[in-house]
Protein backbone atom coordinates (compact mmCIF):
# COMPACT_ATOMS: atom_id res chain seq x y z
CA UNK A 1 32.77 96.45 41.24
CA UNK A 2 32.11 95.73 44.81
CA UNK A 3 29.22 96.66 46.64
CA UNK A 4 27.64 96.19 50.24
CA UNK A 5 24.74 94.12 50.54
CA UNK A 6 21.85 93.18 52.99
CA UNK A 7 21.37 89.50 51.58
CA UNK A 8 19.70 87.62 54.81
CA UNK A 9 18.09 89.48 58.35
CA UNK A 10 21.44 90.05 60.51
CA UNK A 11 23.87 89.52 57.32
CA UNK A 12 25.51 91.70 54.64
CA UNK A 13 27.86 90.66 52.46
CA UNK A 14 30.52 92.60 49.84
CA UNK A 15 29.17 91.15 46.31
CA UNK A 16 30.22 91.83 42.95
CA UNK A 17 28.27 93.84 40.79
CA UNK A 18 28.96 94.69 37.17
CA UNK A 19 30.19 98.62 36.65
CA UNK A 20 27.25 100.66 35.03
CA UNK A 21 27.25 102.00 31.87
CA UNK A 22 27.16 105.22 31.44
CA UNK A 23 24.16 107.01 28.66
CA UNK A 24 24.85 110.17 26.89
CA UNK A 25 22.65 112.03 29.60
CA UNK A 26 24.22 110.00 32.65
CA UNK A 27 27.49 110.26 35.02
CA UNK A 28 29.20 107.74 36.49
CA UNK A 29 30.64 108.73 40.16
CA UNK A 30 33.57 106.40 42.03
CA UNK A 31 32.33 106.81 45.71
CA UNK A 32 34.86 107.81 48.27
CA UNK A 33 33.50 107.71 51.46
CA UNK A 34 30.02 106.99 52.49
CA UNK A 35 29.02 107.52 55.98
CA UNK A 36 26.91 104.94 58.22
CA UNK A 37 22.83 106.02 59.25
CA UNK A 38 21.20 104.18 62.29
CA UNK A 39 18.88 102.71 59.73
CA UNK A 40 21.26 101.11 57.89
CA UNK A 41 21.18 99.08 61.30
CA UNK A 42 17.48 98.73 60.53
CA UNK A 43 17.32 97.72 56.97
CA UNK A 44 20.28 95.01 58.01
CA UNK A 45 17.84 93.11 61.26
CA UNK A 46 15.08 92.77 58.86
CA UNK A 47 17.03 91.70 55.76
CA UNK A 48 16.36 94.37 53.82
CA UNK A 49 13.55 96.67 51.90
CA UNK A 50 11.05 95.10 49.53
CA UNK A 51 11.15 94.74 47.14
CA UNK A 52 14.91 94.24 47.34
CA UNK A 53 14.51 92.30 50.67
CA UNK A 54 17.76 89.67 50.51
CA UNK A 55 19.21 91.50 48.13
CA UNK A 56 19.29 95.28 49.29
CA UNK A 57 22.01 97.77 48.28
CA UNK A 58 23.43 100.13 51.24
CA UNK A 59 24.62 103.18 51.65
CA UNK A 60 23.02 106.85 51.43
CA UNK A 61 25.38 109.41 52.60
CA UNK A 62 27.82 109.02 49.54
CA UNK A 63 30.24 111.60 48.69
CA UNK A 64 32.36 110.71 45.61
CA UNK A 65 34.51 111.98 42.14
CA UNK A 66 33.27 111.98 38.92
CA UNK A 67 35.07 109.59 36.22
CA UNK A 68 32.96 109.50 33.88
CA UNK A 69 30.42 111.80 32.09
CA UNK A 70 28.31 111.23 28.91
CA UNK A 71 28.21 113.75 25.88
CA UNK A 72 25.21 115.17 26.96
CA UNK A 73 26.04 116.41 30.72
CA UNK A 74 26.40 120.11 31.16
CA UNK A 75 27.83 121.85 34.30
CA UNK A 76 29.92 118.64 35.74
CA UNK A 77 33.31 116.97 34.25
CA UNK A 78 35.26 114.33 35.44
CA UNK A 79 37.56 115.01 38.23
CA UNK A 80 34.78 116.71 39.92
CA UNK A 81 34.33 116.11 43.41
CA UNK A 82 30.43 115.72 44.04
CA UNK A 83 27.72 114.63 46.74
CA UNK A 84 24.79 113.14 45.78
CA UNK A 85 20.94 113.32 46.05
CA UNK A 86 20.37 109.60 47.17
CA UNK A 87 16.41 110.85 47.06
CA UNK A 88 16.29 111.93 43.34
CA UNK A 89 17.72 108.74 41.83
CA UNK A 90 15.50 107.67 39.27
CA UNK A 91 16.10 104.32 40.02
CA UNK A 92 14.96 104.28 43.57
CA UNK A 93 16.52 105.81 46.68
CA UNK A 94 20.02 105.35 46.91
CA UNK A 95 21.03 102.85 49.96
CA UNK A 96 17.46 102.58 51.03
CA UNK A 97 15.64 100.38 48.82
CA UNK A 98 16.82 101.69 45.64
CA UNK A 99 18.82 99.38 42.68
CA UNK A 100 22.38 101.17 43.95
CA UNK A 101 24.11 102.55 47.23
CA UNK A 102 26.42 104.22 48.43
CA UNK A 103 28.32 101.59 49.73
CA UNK A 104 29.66 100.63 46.19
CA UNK A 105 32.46 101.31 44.39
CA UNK A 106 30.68 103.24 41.78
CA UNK A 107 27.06 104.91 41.51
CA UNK A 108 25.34 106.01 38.29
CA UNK A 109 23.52 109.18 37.97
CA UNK A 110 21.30 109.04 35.19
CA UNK A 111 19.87 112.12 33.51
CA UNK A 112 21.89 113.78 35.51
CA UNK A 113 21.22 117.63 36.23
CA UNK A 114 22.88 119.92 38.93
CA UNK A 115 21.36 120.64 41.85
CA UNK A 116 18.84 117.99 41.36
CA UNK A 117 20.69 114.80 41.28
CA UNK A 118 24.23 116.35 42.84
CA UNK A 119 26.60 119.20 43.48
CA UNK A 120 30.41 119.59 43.24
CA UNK A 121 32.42 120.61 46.73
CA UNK A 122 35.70 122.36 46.69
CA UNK A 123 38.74 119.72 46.11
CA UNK A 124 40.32 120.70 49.89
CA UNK A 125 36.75 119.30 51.49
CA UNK A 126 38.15 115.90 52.82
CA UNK A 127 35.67 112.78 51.14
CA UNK A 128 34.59 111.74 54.97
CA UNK A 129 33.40 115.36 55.39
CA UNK A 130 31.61 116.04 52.40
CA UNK A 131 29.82 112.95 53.19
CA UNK A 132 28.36 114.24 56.18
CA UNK A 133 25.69 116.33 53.43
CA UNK A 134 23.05 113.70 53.79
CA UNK A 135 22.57 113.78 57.79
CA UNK A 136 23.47 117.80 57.88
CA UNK A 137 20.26 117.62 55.69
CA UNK A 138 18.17 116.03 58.05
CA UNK A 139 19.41 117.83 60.47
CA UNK A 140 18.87 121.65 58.73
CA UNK A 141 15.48 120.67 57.94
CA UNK A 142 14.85 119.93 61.70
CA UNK A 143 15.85 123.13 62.45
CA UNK A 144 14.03 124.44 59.37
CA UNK A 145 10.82 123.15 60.93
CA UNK A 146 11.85 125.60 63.71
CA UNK A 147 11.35 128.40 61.82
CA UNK A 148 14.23 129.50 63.56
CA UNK A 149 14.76 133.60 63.94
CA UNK A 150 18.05 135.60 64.62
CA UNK A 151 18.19 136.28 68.50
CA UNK A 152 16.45 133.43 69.90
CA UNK A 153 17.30 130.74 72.51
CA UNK A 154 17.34 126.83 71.81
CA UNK A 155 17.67 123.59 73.50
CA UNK A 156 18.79 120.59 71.63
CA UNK A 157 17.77 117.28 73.16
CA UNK A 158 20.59 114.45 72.09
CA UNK A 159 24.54 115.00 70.92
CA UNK A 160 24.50 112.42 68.19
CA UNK A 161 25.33 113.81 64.25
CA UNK A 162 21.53 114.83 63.86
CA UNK A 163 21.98 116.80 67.07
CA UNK A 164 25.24 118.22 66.64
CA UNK A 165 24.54 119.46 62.80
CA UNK A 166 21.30 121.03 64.61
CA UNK A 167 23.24 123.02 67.05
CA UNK A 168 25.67 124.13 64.34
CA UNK A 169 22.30 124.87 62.36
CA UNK A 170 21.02 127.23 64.91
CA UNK A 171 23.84 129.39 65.39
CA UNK A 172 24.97 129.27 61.88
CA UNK A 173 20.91 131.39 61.33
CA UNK A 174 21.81 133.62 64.46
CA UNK A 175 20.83 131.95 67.77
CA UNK A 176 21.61 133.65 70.36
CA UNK A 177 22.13 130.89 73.02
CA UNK A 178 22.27 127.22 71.93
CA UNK A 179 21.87 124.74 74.62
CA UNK A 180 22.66 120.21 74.16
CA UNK A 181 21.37 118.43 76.18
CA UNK A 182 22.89 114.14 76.97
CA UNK A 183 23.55 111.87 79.41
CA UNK A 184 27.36 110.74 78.07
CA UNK A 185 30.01 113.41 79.01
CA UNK A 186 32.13 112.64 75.80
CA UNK A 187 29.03 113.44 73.67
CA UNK A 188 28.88 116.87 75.90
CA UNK A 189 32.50 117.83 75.40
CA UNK A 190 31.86 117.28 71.51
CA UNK A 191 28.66 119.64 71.56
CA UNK A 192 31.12 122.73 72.93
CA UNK A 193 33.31 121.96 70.27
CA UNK A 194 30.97 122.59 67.42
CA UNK A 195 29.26 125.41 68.89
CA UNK A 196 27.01 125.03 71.66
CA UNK A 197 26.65 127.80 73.87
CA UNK A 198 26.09 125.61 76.83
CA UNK A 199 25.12 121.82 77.87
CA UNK A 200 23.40 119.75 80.27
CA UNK A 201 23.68 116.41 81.39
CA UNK A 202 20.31 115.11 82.41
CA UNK A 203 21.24 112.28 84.51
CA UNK A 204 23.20 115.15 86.68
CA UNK A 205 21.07 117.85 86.26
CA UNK A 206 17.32 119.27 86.31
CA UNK A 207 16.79 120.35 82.69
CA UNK A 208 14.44 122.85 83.61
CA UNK A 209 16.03 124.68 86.37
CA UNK A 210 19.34 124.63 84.23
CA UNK A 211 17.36 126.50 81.36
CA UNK A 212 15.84 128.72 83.61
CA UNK A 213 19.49 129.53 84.78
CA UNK A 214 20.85 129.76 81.72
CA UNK A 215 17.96 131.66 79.39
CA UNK A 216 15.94 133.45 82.68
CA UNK A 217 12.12 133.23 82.77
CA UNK A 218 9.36 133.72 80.18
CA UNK A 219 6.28 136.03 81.48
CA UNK A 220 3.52 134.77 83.39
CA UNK A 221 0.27 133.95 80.45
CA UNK A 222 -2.74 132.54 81.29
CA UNK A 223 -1.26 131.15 84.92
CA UNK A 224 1.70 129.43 83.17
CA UNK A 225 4.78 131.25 85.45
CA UNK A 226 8.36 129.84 86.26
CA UNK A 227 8.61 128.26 82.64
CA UNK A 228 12.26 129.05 80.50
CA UNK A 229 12.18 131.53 78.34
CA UNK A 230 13.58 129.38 76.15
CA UNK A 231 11.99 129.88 72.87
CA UNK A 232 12.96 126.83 70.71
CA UNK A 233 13.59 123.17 71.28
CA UNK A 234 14.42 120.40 68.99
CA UNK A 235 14.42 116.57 70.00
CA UNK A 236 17.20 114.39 68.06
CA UNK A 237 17.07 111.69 71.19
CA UNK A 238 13.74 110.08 70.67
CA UNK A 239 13.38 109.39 74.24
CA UNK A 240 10.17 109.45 76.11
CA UNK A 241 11.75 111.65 78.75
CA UNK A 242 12.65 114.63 76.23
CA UNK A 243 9.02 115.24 75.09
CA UNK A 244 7.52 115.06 78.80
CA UNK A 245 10.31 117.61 79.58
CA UNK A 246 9.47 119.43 77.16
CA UNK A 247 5.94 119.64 77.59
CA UNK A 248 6.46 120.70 80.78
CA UNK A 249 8.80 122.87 80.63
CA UNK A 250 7.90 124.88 77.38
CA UNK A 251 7.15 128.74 77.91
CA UNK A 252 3.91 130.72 76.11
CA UNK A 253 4.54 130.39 72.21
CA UNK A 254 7.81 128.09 72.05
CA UNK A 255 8.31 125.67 69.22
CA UNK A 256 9.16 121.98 69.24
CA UNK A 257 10.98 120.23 66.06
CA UNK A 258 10.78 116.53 66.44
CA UNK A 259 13.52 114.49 64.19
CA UNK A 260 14.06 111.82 66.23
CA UNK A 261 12.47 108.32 65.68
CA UNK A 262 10.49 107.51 68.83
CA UNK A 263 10.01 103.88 68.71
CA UNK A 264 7.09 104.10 71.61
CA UNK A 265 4.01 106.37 71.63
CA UNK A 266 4.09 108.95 74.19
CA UNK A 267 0.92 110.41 76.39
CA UNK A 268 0.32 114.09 75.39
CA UNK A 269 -2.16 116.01 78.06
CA UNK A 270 -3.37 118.36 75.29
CA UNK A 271 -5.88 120.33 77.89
CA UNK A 272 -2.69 120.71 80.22
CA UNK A 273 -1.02 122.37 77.10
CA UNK A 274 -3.40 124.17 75.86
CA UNK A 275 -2.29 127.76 77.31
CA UNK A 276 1.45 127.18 76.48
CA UNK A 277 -0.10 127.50 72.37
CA UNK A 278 3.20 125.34 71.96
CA UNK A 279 3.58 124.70 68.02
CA UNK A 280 5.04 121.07 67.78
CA UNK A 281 6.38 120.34 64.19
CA UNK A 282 7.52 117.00 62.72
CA UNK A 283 10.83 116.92 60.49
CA UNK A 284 11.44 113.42 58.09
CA UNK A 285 14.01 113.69 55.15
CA UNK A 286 15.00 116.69 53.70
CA UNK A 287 12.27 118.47 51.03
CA UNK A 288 14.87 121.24 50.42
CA UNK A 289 17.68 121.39 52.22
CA UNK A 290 19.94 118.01 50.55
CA UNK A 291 22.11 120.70 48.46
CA UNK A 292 21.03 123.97 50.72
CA UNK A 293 23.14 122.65 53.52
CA UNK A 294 25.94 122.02 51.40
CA UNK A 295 27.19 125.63 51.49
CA UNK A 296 26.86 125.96 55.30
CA UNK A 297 29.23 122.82 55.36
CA UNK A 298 31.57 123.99 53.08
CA UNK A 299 32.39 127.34 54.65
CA UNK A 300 32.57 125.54 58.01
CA UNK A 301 33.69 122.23 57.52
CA UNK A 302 36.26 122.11 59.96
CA UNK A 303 33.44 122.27 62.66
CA UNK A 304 31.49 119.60 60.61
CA UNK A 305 34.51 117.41 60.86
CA UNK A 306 34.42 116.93 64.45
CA UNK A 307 30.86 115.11 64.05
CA UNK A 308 32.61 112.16 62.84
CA UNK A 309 34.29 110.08 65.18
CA UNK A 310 35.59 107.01 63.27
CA UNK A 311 36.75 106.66 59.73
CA UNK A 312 37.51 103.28 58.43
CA UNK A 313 38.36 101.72 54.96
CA UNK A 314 36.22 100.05 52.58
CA UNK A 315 38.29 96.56 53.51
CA UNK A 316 36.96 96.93 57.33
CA UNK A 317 33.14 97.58 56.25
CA UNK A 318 31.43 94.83 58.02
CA UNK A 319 33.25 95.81 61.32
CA UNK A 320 32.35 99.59 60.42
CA UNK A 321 28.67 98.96 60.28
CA UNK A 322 28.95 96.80 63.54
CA UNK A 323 30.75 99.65 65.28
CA UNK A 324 27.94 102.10 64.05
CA UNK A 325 25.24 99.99 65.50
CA UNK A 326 26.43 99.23 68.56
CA UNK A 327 25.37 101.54 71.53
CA UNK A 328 27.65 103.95 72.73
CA UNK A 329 30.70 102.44 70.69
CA UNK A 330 30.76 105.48 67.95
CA UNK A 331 28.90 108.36 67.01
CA UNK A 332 29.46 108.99 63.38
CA UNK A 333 31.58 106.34 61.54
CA UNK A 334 32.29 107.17 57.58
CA UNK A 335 33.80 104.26 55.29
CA UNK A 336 36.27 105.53 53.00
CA UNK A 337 36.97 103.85 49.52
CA UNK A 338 40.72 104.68 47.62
């Protein structure tokens, strides 16, 4: 079978692998589409993840069919249509330092157990959508982090995939007023599409007077007056900028879900903040939410679908990953295998 590499820092290559074999207890899933993660960007400038480093798998937003299934297996068959767990592998994270990934023509489940290792999706779910699973994941638990309630008003800072599934998130658990927030238009016009109730550009426009337009002003507490009354905010930009807004701007009691990688540290004035009692909360991965998100994506995956923005086959991979990691080319790209 082929499967997509990171051999060298700056290279990948499509190398031959042998098909697994499939144990009593094990399935064997042909992938058909995999989508593309910023890290996968990463893991390809630094060669790769020990201890795999020149020789590192990709690929861990995999959605596939089952063709084969050992004796043993109860609850999947093969014609299934499945995504996949790529943190429960037993053999090390799928696409991100693990022995397989996504990028591959097959992937082997062993031991495999529903709603552990994978799930089945309805048949009429295209392959490029179902594959969005993995980064709706990331994103739910963002907004998990939240601890989002029915009623309330949100900002979402960035109007990448992360960003987008966060939006669709919020409403989806009853927000009353769901703001984006970017700085390229087409990014914008994408937000309305899914959902959001409203956006801002920032380069345009004063992110704080806009919210203060759009969801009034909190009460005055402890001599903190003319804030939002926004009540939740979630950054999936990882710019400086968005967390000194924030800070700022944020009213008595508001939240702040952070999912964004911020690749320098930012100053925090903590005795500045103190009276806001803001509750800042960190989101990595996805504890719970890999196969919790999967229902909100298939009852709505025609809004999903709009996340992606390129789709390209298996034969164009390398240009796929280069279109995913360059700037402002794409936003989601999914590779699709036959």
């Amino acid at each position: 079978m082929k499967t997509v590499m990171v051999t060298a820092p700056g290279r990948t290559e499509i190398v031959d692998a042998p098909v697994p074999t499939v144990g009593p207890a094990d399935v064997l899933v042909r992938i058909r589409a995999c989508g593309i993660c910023g890290s996968d960007g990463l893991y390809i400038s630094v060669g790769g993840i020990p201890p795999r480093q020149g020789a590192t798998p990709l690929g861990h937003e995999p959605a596939g069919e089952i063709v084969a299934a050992g004796a043993g297996v109860t609850g999947l068959a093969v014609g299934d249509h499945v995504v996949l767990n790529p943190m429960a592998s037993s053999d090390g994270i799928i696409g991100s330092g693990g022995e397989q990934g996504g990028l591959s023509e097959f992937v082997l489940i062993r031991d495999a157990q529903v709603g552990t290792h994978l799930v089945t999706v309805p048949k009429h779910i295209p392959f490029e959508v179902a594959a969005l699973n993995e980064p709706m994941a990331v994103a739910t638990h963002a907004v998990n982090r939240l601890e989002p309630r029915a009623g309330q008003t949100a900002v979402v800072f960035g109007a990448g995939p992360i960003g987008l599934g966060a939006a669709i998130g919020l409403k989806l658990r009853g927000a009353a007023h769901v703001v984006v927030v970017d700085v390229v238009p087409n990014r914008l016009a994408k937000a309305l599409k899914v959902g959001a109730d409203a956006v801002i550009d920032s380069a345009e426009e004063d992110v704080a007077a806009r919210l203060l337009e759009l969801h009034g002003a909190a009460p005055r507490y402890f001599g903190r007056h003319g804030k939002p009354a926004t009540d939740l905010y979630l950054d999936a930009a990882g710019a400086p900028a968005v967390v000194e807004t924030v800070l700022a701007t944020a009213r008595h009691g508001a939240r702040l879900s952070i999912v964004a990688v911020h690749k320098k540290p930012v100053e925090v004035d903590f005795g500045a903040l103190l009276t806001s009692e803001l509750t800042i909360a960190l989101a990595m991965g996805y504890p719970t939410e890999i196969f919790e998100v999967t229902k909100d994506l298939i009852e709505h995956w025609e809004r999903y679908a709009l996340i992606v923005s390129d789709v390209l086959p298996y034969t164009e991979v390398e240009r796929a990953l280069t279109l995913a990691a360059t700037p402002g080319a794409a936003d989601k790209v999914v590779v699709t295998l036959p």
